[in-house]
Structure formats: C-alpha cells, structure tokens
N, C-alpha and C. Protein backbone atom coordinates (compact mmCIF):
# COMPACT_ATOMS: atom_id res chain seq x y z
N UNK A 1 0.86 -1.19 0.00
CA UNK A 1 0.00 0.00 0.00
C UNK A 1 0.89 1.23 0.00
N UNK A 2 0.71 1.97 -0.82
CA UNK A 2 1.43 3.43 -0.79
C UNK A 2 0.94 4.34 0.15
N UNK A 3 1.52 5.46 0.62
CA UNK A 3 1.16 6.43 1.11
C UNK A 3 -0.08 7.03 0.97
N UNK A 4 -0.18 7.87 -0.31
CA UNK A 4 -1.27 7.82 -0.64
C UNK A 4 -2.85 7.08 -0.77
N UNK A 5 -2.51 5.57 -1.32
CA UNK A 5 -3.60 4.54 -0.61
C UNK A 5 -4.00 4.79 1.41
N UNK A 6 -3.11 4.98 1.99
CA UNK A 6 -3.23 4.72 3.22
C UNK A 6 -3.87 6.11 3.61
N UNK A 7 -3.99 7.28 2.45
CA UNK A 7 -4.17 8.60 3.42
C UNK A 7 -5.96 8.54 3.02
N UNK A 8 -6.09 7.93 2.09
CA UNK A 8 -7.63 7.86 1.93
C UNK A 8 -8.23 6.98 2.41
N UNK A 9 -7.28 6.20 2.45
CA UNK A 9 -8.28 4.97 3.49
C UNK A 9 -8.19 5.69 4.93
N UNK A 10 -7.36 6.35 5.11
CA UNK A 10 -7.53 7.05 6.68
C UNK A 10 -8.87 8.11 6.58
N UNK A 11 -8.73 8.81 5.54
CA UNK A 11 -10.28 9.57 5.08
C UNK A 11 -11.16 8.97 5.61
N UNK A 12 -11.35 8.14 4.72
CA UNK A 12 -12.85 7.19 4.36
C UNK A 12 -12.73 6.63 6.11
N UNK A 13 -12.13 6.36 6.57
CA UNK A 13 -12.35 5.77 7.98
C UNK A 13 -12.40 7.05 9.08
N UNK A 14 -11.70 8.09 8.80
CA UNK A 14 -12.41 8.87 10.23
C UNK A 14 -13.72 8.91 10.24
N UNK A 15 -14.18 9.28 8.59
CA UNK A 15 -15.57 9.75 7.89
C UNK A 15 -16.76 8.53 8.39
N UNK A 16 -16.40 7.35 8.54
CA UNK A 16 -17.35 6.21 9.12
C UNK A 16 -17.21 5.69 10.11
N UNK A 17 -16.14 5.93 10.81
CA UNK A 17 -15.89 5.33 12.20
C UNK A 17 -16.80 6.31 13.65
N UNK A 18 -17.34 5.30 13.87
CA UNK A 18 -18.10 5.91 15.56
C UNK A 18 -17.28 6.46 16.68
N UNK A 19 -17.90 6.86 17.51
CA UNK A 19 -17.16 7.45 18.59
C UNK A 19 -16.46 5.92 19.32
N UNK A 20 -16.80 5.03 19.76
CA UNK A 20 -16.90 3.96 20.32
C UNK A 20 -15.70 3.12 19.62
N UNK A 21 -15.82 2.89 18.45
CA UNK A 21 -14.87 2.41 17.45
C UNK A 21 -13.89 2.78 17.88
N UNK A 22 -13.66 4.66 17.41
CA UNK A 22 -12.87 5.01 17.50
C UNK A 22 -11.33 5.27 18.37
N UNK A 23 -12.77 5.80 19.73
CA UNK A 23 -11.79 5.43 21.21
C UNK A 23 -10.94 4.22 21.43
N UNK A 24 -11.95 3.05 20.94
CA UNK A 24 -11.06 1.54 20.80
C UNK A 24 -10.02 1.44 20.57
N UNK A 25 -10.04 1.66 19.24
CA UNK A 25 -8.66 1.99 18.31
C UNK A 25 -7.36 3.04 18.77
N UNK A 26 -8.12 4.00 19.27
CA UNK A 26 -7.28 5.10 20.14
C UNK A 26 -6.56 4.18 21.64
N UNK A 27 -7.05 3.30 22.22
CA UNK A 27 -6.86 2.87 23.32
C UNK A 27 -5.99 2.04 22.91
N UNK A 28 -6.36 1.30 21.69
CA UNK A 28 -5.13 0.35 21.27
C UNK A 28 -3.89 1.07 20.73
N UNK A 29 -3.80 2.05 19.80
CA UNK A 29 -2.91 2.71 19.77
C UNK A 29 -1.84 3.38 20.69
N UNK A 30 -2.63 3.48 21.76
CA UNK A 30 -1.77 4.48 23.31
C UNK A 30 -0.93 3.15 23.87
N UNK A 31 -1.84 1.47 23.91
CA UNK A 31 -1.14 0.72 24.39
C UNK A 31 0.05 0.20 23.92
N UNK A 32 -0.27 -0.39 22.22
CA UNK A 32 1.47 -0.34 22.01
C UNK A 32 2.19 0.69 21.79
N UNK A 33 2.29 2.16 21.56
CA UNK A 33 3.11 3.00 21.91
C UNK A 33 3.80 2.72 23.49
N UNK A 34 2.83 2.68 24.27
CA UNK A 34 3.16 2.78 25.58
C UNK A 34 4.36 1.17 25.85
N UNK A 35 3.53 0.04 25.07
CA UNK A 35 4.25 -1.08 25.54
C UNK A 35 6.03 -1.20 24.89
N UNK A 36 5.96 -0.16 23.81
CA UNK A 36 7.30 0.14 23.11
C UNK A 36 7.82 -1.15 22.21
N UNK A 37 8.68 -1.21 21.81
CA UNK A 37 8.99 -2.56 20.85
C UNK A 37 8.71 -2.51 19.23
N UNK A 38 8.39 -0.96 19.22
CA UNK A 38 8.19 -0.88 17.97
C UNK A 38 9.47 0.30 17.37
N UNK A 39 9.67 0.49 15.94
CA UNK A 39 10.71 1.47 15.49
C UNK A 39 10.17 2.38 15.28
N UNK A 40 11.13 3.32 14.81
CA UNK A 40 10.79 4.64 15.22
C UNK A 40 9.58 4.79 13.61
N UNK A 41 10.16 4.62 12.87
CA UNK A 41 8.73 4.78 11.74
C UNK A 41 7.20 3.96 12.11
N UNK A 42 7.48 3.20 12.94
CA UNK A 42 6.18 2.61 13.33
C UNK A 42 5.51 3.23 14.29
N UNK A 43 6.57 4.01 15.32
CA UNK A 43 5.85 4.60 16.37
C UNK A 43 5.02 5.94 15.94
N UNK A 44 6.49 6.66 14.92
CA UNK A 44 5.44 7.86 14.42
C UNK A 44 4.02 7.77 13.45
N UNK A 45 3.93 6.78 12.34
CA UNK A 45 2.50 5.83 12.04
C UNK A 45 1.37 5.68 13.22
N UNK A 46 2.07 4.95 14.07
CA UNK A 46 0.90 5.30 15.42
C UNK A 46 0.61 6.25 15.72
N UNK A 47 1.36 7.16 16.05
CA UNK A 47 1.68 8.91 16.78
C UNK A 47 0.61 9.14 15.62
N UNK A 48 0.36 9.28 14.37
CA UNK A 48 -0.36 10.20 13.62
C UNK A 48 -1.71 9.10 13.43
N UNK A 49 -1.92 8.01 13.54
CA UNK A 49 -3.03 7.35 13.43
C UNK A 49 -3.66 7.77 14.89
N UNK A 50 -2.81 7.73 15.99
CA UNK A 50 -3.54 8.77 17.22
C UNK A 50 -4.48 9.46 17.16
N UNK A 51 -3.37 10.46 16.34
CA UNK A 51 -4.01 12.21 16.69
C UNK A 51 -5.43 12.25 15.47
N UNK A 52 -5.19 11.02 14.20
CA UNK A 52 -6.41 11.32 13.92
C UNK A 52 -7.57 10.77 14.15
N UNK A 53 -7.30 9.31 15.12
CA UNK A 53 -8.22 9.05 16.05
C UNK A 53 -9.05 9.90 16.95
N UNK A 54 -8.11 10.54 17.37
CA UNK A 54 -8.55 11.24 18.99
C UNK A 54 -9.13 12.83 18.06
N UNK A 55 -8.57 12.94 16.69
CA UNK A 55 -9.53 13.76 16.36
C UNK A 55 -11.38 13.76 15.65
N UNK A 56 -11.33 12.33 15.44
CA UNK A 56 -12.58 11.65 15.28
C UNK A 56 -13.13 11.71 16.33
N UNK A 57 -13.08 11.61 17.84
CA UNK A 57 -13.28 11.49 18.87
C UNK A 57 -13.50 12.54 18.97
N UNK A 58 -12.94 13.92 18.96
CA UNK A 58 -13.42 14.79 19.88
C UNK A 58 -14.60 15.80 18.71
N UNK A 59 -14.85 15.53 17.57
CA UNK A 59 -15.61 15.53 16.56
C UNK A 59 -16.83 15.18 17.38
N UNK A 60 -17.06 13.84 17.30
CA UNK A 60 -17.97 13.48 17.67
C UNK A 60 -18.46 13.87 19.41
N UNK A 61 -17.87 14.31 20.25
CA UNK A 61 -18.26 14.71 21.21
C UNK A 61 -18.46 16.44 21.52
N UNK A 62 -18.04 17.04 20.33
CA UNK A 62 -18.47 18.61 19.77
C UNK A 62 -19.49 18.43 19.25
N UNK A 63 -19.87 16.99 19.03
CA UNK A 63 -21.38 17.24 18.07
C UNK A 63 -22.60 16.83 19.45
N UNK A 64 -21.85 16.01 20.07
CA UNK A 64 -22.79 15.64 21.42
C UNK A 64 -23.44 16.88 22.28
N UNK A 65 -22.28 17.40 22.39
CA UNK A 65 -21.94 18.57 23.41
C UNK A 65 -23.02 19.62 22.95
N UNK A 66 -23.00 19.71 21.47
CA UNK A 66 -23.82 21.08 20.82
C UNK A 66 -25.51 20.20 21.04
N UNK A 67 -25.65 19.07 20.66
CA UNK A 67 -27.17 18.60 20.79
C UNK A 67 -27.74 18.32 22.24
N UNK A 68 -26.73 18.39 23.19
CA UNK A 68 -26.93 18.51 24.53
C UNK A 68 -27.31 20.26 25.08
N UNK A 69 -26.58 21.03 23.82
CA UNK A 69 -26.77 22.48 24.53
C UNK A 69 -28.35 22.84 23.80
N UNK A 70 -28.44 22.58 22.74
CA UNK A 70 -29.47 22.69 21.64
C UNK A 70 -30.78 22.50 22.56
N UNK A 71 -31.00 21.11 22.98
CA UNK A 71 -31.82 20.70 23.95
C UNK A 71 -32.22 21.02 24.85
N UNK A 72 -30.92 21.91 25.63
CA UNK A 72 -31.16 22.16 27.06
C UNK A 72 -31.68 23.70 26.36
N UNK A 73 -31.20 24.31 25.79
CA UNK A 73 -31.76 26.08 25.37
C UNK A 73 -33.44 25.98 24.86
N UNK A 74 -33.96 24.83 24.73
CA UNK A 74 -35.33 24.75 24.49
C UNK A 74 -36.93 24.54 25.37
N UNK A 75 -37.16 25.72 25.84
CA UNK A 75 -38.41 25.85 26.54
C UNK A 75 -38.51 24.65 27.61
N UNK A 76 -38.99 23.91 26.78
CA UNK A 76 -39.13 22.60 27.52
C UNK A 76 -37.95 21.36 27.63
N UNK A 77 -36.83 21.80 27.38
CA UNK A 77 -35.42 21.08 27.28
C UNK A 77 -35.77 19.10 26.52
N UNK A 78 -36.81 19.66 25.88
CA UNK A 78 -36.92 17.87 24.90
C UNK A 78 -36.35 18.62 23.62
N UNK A 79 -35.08 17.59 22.90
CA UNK A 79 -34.50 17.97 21.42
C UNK A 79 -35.67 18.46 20.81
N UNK A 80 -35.29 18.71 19.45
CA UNK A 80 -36.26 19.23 18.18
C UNK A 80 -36.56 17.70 17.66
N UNK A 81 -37.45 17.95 17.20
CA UNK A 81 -38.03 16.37 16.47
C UNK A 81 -37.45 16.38 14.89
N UNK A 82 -37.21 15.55 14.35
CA UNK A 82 -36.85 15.52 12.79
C UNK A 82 -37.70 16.11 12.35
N UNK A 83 -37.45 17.14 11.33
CA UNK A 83 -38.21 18.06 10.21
C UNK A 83 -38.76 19.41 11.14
N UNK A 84 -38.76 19.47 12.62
CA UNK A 84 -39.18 20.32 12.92
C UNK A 84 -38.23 21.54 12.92
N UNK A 85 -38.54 22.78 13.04
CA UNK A 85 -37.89 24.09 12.89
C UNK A 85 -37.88 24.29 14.02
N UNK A 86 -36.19 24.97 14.24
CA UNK A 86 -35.85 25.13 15.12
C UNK A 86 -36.71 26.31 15.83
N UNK A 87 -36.93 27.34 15.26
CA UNK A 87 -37.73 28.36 15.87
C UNK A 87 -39.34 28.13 16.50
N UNK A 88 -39.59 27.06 15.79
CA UNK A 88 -41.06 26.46 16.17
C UNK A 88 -41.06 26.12 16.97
C-alpha cells in the first residue's frame, strides 16, 4: 500500500468510524506505543493514526456537546423532532 492509498483509506475511515470504534482503536494505539517494541517509523505511524483518532473522537463529542446544549436552550429542554424548525 502506498502512502497515498493509506491517506484515503484514513479519510474514508475517520468519515465512518463511531465514537466507540474510535476510542477503541485510540486505546489500542496508546497501548502499544506505551508497551514500546516498535521502530521509530512505526511509532510515528501510530503517533499520527492517534491524533487522527482522537480527532474523530473529539468531533464526535463537539457534536454531542452542541445537541446537549441545543436541547437544554429549548423551553421545555426535549431535542427538536426531525423536520421540525428550530424556531417552532
């Protein structure tokens, strides 16, 4: 796999991977960094499969965070229903 192959498949996977997934993967990543035994081009591969883990991650909990505020700023603090307007 080339570089290139690997940067779109990293695309296409932040783009479909869940929060849940993701953290996984993030957790596995922190452990073999942490357990060491790997070279230095493998560690920095991890180091950047990390950061774009943990940036999938915090994606998805900026989106939590905003439908948690959304909710709570509404009269009666129940979300908006699908198709309904927000001002309604």
């Amino acid at each position: 796999m080339s570089t290139t192959d690997g940067d779109r498949d990293g695309m296409t996977a932040e783009s479909t991977l869940g929060y849940e997934q993701a953290r996984d993967e993030l957790v596995e990543v922190v452990r073999r960094l942490e357990a060491g035994g790997t070279t230095l081009e493998e560690s920095l591969a991890l180091w950047e499969r990390g950061e774009e883990l943990a940036r999938v991650c915090r994606r998805w909990l900026d989106g939590a965070r905003a439908r948690l505020d959304a909710a709570l700023a509404r009269p009666d603090g129940a979300p908006a229903a699908d198709g309904e307007a927000e001002d309604a």
